[in-house]
Protein backbone atom coordinates (compact mmCIF):
# COMPACT_ATOMS: atom_id res chain seq x y z
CA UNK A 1 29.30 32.65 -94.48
CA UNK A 2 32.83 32.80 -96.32
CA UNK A 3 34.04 36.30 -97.14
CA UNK A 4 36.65 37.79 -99.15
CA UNK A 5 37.09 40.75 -97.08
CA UNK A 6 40.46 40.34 -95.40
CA UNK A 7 42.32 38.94 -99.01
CA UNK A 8 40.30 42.31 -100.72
CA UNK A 9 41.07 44.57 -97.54
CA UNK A 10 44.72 43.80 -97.75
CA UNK A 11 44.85 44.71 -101.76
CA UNK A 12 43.56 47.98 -100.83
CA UNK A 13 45.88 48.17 -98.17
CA UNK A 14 43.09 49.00 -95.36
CA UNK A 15 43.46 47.88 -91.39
CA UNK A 16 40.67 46.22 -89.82
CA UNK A 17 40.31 49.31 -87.51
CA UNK A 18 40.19 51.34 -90.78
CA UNK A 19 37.56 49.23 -92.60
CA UNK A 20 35.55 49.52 -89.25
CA UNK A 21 35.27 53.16 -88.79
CA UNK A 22 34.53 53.17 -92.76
CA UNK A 23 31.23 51.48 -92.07
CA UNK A 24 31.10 52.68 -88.19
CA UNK A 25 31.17 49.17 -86.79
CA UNK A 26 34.21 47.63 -83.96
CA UNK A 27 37.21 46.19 -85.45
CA UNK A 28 35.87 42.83 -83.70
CA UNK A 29 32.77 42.95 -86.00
CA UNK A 30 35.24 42.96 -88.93
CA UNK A 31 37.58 40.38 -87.31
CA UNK A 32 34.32 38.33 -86.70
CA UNK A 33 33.29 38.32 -90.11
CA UNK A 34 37.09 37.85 -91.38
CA UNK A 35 36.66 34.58 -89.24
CA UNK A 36 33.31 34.01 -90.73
CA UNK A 37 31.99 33.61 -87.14
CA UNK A 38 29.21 36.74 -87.77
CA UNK A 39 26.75 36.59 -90.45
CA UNK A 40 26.25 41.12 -91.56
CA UNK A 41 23.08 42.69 -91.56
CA UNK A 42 22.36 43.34 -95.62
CA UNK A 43 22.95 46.97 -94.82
CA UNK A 44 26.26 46.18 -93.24
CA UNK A 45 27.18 43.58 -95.78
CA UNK A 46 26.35 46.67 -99.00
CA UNK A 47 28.66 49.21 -96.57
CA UNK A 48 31.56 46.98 -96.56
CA UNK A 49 31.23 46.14 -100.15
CA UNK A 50 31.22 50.00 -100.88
CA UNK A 51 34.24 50.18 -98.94
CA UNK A 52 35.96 47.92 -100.75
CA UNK A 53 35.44 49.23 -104.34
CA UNK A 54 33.40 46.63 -105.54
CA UNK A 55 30.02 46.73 -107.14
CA UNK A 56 28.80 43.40 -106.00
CA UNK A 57 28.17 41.86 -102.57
CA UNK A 58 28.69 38.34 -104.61
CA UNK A 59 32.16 40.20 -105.29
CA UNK A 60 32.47 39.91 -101.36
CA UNK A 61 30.57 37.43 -99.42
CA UNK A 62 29.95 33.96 -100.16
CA UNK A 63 26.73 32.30 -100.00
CA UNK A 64 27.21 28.85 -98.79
CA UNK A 65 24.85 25.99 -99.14
């Protein structure tokens, strides 16, 4: 699964380390899914989206085919 969250993270100005303890995961969860090597939980996936100021999760992860 693509994301957005490392182009959106930077906007906001927000470490990895930062964005982790936001939604209480590691900083290699986040790096994981930055890498799109770790496909979040739909709990984890609404947590970062909430973090990031945005009202979708469309707005952050993208659903490939």
């Amino acid at each position: 699964m693509k994301t957005k969250i490392k182009e959106l993270r930077k906007e906001q100005k927000i470490t990895q380390e930062e964005l982790a303890e936001m939604v209480e995961v590691t900083r290699q969860t986040i790096n994981s899914l930055e890498q799109g090597r770790y496909n979040p939980s739909l709990e984890l996936a609404y947590k970062i989206t909430k973090a990031l100021k945005k009202d979708k999760i469309e707005d952050v992860f993208i659903i490939e085919d």
